[in-house]
PDB file of N, CA and C in Angstrom:
ATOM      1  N   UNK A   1     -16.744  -4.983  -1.338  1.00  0.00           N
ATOM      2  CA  UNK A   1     -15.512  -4.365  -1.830  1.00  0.00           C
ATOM      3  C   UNK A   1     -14.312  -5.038  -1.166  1.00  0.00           C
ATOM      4  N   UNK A   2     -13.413  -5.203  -1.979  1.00  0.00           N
ATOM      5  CA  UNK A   2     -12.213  -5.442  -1.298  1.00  0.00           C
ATOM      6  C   UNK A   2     -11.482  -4.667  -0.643  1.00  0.00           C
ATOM      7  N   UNK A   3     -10.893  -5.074   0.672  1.00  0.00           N
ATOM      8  CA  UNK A   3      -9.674  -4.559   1.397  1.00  0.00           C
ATOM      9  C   UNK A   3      -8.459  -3.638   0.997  1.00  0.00           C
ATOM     10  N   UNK A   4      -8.221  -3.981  -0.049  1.00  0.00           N
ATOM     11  CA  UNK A   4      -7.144  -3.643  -1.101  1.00  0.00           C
ATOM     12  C   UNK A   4      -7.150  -3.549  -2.219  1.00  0.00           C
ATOM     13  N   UNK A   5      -7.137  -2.553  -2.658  1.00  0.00           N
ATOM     14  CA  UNK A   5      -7.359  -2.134  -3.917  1.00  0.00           C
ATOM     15  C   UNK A   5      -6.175  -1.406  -5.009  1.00  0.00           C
ATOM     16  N   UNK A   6      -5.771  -2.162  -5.717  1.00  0.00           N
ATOM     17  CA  UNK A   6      -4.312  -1.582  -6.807  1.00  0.00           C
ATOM     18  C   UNK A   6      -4.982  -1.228  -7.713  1.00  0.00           C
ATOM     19  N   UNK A   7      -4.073  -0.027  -8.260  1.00  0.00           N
ATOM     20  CA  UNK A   7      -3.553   0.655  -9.742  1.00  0.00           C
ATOM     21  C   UNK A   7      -2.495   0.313  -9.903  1.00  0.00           C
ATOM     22  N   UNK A   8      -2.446  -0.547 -10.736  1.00  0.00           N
ATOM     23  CA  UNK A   8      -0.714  -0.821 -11.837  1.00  0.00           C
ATOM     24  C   UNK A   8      -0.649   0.052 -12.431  1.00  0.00           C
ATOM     25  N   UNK A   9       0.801   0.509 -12.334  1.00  0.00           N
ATOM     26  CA  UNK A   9       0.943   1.908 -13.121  1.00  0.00           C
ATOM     27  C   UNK A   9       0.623   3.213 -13.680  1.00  0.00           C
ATOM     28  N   UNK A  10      -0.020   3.383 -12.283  1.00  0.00           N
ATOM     29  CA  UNK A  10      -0.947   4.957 -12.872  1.00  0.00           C
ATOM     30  C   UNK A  10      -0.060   5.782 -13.677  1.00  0.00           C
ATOM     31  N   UNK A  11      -0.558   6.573 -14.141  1.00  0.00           N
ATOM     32  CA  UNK A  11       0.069   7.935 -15.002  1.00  0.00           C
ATOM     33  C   UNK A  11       0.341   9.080 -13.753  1.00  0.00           C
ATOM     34  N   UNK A  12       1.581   9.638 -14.701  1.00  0.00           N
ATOM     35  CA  UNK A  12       2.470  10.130 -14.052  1.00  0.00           C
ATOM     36  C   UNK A  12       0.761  11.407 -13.944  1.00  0.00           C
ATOM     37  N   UNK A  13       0.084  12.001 -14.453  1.00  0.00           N
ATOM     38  CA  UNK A  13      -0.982  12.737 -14.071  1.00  0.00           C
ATOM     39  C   UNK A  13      -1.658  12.294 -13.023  1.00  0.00           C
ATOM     40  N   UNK A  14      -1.467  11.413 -13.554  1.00  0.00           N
ATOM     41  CA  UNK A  14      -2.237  10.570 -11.867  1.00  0.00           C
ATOM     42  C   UNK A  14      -1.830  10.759 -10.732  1.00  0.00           C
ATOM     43  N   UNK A  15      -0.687  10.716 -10.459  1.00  0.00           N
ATOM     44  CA  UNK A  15       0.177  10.699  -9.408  1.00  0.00           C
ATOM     45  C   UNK A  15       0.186  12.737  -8.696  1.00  0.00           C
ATOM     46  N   UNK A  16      -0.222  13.174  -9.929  1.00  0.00           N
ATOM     47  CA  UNK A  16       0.447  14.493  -9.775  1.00  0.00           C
ATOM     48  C   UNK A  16      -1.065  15.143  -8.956  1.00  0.00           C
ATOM     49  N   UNK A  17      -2.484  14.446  -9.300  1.00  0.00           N
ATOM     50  CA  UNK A  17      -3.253  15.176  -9.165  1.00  0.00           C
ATOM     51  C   UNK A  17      -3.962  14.442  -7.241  1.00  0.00           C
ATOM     52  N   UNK A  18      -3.286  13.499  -7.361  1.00  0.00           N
ATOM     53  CA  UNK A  18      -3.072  12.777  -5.987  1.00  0.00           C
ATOM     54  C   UNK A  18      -1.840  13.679  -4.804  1.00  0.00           C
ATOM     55  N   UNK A  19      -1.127  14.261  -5.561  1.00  0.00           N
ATOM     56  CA  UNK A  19       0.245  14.940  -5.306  1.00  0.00           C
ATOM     57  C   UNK A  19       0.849  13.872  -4.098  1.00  0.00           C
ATOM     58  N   UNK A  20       1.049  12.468  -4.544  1.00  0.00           N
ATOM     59  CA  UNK A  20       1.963  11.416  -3.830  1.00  0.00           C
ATOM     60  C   UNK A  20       3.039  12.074  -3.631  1.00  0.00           C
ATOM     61  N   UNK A  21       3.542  13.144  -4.844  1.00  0.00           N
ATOM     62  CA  UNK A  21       5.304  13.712  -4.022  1.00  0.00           C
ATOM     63  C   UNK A  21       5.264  13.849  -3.185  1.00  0.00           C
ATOM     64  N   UNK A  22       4.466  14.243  -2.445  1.00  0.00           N
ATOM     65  CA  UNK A  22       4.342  15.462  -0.913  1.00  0.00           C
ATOM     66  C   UNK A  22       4.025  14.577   0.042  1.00  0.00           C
ATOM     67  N   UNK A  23       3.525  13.112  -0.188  1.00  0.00           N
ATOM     68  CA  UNK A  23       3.163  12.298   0.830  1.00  0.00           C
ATOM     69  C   UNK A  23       4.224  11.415   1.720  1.00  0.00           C
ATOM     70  N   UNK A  24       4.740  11.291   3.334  1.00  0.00           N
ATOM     71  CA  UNK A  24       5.404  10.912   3.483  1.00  0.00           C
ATOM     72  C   UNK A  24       5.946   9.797   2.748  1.00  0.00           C
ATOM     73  N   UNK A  25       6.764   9.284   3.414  1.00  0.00           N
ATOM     74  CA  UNK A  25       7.699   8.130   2.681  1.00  0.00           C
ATOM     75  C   UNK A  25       7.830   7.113   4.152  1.00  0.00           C
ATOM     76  N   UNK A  26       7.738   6.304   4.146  1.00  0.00           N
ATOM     77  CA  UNK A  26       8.396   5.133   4.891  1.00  0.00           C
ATOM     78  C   UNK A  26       9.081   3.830   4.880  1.00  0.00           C
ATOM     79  N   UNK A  27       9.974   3.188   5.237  1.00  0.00           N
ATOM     80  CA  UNK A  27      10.824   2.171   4.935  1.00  0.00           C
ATOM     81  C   UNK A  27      10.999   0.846   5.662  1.00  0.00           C
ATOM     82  N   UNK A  28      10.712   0.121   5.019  1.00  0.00           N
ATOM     83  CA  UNK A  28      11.000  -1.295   6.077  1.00  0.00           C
ATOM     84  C   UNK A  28      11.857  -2.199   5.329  1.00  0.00           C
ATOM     85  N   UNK A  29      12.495  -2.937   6.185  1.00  0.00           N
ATOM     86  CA  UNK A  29      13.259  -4.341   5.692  1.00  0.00           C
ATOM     87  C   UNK A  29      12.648  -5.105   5.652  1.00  0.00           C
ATOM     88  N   UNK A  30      13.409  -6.548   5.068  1.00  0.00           N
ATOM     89  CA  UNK A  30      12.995  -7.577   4.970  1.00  0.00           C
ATOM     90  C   UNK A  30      12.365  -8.084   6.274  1.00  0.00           C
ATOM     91  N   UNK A  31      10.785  -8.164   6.244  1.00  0.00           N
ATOM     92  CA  UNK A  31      10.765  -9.479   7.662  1.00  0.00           C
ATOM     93  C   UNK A  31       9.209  -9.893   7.279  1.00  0.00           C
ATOM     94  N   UNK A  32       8.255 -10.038   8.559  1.00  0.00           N
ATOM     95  CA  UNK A  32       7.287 -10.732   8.553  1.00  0.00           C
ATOM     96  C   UNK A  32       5.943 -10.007  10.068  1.00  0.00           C
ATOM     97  N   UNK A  33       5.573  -9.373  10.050  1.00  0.00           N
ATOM     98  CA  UNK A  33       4.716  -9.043  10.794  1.00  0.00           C
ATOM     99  C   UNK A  33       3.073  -8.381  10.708  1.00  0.00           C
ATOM    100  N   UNK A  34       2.218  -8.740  11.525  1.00  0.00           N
ATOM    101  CA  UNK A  34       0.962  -8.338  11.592  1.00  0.00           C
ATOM    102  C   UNK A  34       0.917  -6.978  11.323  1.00  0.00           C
ATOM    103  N   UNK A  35      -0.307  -6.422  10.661  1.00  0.00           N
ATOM    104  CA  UNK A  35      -0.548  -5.258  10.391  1.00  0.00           C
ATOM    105  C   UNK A  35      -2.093  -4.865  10.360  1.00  0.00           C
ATOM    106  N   UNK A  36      -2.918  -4.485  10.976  1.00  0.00           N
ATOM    107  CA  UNK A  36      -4.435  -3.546  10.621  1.00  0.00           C
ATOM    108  C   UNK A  36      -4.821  -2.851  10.605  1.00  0.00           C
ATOM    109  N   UNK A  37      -5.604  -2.033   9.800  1.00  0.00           N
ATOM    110  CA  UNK A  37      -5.708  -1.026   9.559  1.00  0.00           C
ATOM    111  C   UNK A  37      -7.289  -0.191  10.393  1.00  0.00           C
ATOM    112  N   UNK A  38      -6.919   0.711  10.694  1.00  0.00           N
ATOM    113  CA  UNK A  38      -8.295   1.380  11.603  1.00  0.00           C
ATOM    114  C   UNK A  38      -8.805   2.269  10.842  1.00  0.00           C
ATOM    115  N   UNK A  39      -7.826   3.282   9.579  1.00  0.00           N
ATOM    116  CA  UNK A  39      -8.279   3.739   8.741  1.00  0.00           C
ATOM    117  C   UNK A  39      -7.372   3.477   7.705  1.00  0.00           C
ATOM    118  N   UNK A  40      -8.236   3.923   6.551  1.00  0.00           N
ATOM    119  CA  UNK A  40      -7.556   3.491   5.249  1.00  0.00           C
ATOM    120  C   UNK A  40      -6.341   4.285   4.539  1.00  0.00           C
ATOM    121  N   UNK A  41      -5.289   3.513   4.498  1.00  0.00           N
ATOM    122  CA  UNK A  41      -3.994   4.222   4.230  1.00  0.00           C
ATOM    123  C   UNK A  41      -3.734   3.963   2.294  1.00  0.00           C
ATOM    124  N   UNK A  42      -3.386   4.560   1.513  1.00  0.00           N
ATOM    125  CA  UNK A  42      -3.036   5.064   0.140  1.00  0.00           C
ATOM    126  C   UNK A  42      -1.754   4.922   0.157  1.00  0.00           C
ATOM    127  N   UNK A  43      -0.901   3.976  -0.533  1.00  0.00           N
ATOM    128  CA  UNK A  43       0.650   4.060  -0.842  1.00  0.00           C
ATOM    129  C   UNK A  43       0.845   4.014  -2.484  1.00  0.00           C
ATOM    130  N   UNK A  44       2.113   4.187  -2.579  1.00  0.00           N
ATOM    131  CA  UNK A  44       2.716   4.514  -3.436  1.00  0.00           C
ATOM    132  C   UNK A  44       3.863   3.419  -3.386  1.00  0.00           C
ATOM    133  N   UNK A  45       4.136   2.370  -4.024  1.00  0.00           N
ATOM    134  CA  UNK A  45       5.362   1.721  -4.231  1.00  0.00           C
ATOM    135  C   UNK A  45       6.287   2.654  -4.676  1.00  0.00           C
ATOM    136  N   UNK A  46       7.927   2.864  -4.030  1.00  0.00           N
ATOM    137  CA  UNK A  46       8.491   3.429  -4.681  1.00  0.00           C
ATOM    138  C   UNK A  46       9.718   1.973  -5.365  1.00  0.00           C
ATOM    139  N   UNK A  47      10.207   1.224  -4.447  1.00  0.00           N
ATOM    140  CA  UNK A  47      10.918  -0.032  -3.924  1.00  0.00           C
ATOM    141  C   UNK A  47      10.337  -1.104  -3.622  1.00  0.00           C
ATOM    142  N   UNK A  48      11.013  -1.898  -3.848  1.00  0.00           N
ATOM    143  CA  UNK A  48      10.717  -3.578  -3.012  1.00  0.00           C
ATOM    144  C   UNK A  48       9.698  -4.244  -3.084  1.00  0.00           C
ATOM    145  N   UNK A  49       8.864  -5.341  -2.359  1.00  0.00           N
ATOM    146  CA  UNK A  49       8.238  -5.813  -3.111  1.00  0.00           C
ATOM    147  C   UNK A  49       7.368  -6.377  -1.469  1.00  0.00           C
ATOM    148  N   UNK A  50       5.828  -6.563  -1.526  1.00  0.00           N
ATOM    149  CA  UNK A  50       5.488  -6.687  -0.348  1.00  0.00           C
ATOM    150  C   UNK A  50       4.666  -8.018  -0.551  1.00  0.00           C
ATOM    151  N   UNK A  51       4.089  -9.219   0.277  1.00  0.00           N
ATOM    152  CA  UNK A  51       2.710  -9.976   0.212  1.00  0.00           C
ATOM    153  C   UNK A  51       1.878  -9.166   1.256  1.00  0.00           C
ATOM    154  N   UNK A  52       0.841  -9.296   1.077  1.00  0.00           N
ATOM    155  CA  UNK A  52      -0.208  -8.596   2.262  1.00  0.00           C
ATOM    156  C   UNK A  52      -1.134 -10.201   2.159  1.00  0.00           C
ATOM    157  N   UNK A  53      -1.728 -10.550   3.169  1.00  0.00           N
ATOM    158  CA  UNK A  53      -2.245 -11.775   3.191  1.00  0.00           C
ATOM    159  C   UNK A  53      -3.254 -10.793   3.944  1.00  0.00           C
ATOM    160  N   UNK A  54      -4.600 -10.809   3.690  1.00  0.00           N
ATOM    161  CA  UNK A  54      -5.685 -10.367   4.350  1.00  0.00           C
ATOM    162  C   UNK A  54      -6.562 -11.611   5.425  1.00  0.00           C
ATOM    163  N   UNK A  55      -6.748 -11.520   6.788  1.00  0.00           N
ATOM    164  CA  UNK A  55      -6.824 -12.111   7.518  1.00  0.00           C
ATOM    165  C   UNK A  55      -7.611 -13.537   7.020  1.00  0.00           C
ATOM    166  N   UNK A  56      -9.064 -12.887   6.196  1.00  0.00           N
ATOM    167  CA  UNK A  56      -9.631 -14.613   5.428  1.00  0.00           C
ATOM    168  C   UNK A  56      -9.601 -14.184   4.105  1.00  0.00           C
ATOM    169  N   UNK A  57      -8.217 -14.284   3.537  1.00  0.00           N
ATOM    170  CA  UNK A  57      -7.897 -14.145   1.885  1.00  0.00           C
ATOM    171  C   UNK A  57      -6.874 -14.364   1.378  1.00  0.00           C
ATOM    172  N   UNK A  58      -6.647 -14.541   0.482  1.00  0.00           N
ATOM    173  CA  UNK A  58      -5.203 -14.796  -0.404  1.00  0.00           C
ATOM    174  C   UNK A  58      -4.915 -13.920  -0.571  1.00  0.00           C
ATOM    175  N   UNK A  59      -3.398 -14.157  -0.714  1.00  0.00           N
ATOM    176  CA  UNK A  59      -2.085 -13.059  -0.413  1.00  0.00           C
ATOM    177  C   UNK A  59      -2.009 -12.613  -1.629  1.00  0.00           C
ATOM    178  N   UNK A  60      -1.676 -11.186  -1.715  1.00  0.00           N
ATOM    179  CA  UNK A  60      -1.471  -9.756  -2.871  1.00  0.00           C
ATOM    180  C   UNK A  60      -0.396  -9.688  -2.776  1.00  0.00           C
ATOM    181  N   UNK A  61       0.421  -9.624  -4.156  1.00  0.00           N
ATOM    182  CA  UNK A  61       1.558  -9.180  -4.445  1.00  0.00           C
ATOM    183  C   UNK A  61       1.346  -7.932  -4.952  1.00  0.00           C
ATOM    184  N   UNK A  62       2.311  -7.391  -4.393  1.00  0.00           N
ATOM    185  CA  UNK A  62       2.633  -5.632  -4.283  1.00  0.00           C
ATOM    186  C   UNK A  62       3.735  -5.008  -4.658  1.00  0.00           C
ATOM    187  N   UNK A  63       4.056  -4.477  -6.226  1.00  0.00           N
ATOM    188  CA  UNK A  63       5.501  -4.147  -6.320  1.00  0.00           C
ATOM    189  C   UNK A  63       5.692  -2.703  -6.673  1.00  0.00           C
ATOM    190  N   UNK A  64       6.923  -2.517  -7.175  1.00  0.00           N
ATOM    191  CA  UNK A  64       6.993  -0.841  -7.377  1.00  0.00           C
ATOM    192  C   UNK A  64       5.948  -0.658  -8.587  1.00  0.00           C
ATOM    193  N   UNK A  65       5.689   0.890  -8.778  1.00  0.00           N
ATOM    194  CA  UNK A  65       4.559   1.403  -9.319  1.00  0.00           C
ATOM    195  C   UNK A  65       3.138   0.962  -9.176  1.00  0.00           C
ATOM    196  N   UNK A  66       3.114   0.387  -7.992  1.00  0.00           N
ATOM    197  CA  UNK A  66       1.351  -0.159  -7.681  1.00  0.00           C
ATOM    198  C   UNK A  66       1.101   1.401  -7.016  1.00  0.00           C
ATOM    199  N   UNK A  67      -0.013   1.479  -6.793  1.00  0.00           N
ATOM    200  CA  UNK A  67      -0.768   2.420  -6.076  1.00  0.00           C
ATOM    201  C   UNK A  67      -1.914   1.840  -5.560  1.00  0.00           C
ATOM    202  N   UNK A  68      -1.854   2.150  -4.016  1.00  0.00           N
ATOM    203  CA  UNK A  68      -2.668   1.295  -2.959  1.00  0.00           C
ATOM    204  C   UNK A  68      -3.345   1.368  -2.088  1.00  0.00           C
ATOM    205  N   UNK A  69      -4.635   1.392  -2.130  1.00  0.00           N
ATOM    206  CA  UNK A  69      -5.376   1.454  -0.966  1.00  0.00           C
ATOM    207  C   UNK A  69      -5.627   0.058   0.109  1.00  0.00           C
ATOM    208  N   UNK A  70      -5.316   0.210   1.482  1.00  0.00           N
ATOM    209  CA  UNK A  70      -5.718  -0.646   2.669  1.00  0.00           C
ATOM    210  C   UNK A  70      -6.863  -0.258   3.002  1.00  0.00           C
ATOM    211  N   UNK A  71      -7.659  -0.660   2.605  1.00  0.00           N
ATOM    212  CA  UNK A  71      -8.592  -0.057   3.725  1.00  0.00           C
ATOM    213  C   UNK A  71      -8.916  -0.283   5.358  1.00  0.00           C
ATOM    214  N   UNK A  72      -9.798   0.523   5.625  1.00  0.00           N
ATOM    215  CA  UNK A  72      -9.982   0.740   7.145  1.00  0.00           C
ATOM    216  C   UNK A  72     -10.974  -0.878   7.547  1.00  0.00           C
ATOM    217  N   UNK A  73     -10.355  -1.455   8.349  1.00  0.00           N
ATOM    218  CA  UNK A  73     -11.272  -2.957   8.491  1.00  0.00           C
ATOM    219  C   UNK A  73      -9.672  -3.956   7.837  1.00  0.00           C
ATOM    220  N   UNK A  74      -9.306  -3.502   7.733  1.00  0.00           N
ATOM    221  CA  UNK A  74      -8.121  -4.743   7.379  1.00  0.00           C
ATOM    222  C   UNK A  74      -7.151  -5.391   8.375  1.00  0.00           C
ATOM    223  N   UNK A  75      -7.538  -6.490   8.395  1.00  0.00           N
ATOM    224  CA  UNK A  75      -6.761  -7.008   9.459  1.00  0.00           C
ATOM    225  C   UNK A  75      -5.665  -8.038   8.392  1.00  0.00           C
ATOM    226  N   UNK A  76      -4.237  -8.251   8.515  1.00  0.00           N
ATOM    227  CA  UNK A  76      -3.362  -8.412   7.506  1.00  0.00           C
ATOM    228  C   UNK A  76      -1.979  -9.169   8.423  1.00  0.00           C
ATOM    229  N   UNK A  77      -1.673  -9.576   7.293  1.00  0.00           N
ATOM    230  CA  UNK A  77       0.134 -10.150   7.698  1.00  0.00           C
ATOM    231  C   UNK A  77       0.549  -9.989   6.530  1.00  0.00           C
ATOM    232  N   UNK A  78       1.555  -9.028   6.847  1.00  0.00           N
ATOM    233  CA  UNK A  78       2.941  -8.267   5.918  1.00  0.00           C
ATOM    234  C   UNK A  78       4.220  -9.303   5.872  1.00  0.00           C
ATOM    235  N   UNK A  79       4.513 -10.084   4.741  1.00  0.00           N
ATOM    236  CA  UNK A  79       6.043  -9.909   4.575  1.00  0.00           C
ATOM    237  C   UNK A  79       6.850  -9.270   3.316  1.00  0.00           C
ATOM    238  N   UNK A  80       7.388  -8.343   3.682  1.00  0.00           N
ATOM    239  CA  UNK A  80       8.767  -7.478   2.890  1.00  0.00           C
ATOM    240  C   UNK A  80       9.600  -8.669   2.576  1.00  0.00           C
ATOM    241  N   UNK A  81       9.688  -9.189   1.102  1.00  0.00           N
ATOM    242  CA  UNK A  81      10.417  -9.653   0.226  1.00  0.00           C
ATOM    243  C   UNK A  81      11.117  -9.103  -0.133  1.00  0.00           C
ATOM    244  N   UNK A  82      11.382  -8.041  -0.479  1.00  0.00           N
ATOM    245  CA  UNK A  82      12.751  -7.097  -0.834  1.00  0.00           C
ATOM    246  C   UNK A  82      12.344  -5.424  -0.114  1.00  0.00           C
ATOM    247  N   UNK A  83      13.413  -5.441   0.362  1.00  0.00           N
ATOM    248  CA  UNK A  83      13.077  -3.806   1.237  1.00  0.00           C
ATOM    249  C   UNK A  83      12.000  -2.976   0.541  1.00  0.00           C
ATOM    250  N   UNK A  84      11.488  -2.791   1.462  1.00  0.00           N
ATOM    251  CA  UNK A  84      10.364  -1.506   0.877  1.00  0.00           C
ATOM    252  C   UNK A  84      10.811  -0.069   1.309  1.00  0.00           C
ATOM    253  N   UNK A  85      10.387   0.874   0.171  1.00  0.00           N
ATOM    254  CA  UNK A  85      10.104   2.349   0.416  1.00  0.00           C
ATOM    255  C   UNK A  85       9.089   2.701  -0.367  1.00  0.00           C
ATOM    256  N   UNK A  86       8.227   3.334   0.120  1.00  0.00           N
ATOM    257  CA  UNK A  86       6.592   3.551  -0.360  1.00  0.00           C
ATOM    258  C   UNK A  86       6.214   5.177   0.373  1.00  0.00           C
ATOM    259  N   UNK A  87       5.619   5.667  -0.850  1.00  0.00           N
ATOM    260  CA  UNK A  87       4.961   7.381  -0.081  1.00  0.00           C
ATOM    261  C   UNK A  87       3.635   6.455   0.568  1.00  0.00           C
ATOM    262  N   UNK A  88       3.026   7.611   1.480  1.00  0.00           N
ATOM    263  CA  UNK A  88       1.826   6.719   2.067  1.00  0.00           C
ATOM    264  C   UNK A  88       1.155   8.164   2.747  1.00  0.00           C
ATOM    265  N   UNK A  89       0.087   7.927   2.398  1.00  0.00           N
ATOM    266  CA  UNK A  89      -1.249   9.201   2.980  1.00  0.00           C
ATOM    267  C   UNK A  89      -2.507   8.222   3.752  1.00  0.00           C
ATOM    268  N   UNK A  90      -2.721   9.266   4.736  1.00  0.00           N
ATOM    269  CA  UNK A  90      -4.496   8.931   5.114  1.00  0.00           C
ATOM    270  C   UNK A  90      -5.571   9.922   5.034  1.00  0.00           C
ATOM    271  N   UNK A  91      -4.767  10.427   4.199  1.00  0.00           N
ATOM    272  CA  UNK A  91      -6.225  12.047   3.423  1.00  0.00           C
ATOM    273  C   UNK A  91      -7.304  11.532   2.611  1.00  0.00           C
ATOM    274  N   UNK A  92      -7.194  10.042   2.014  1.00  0.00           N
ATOM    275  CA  UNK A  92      -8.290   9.460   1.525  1.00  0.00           C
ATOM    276  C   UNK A  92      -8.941   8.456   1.888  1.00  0.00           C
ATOM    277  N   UNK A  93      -9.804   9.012   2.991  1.00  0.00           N
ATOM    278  CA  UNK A  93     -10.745   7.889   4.054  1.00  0.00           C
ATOM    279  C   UNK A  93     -11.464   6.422   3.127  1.00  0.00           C
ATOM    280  N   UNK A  94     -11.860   6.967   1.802  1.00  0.00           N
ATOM    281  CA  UNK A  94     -12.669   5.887   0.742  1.00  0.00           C
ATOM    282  C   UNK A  94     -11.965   5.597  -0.100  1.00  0.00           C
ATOM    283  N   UNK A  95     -10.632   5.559   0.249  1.00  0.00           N
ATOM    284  CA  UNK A  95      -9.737   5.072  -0.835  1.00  0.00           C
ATOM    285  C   UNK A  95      -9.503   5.915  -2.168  1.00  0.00           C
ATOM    286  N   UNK A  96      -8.681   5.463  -3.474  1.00  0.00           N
ATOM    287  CA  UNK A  96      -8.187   6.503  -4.321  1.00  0.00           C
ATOM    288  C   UNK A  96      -8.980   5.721  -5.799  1.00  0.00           C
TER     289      UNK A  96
END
């Protein structure tokens, strides 16, 4: 299985039965830094636009309306191409 796993454009049901409203929100600027994951985190593009380069893999483009699982075992380098704001949960250990 892969590390990362997208939904382009889920349905707005989708979203509702996930209840992403309620899931924090977090924000970063433009830059470039390491990231891994110990458990598997679920986002929500709300903004901006991300690469995730997985430690032995080619880089994922990530934009608004993706829906996203990291999973737990990911070792990664983040750069924010255009500011990000993304909801983000870890209530789903096996991903969404």
């Amino acid at each position: 299985m892969s590390k990362i796993t997208i939904e382009h454009n889920p349905s707005e049901e989708r979203l509702q039965q996930l209840g992403v409203s309620n899931w924090e929100i977090w924000e970063k600027e433009v830059s470039k830094f390491p990231i891994d994951f110990d458990e598997t985190e679920c986002a929500y593009i709300l903004e901006g636009e991300i690469l995730v380069t997985p430690a032995e893999g080619e880089p994922v483009r990530i934009l608004p309306g993706d829906l996203v699982a990291f999973h737990a075992g990911l070792d990664s380098q983040w750069e924010v191409v255009k500011p990000l704001r993304k909801h983000y949960s870890y209530d789903f250990p096996n991903g969404i």
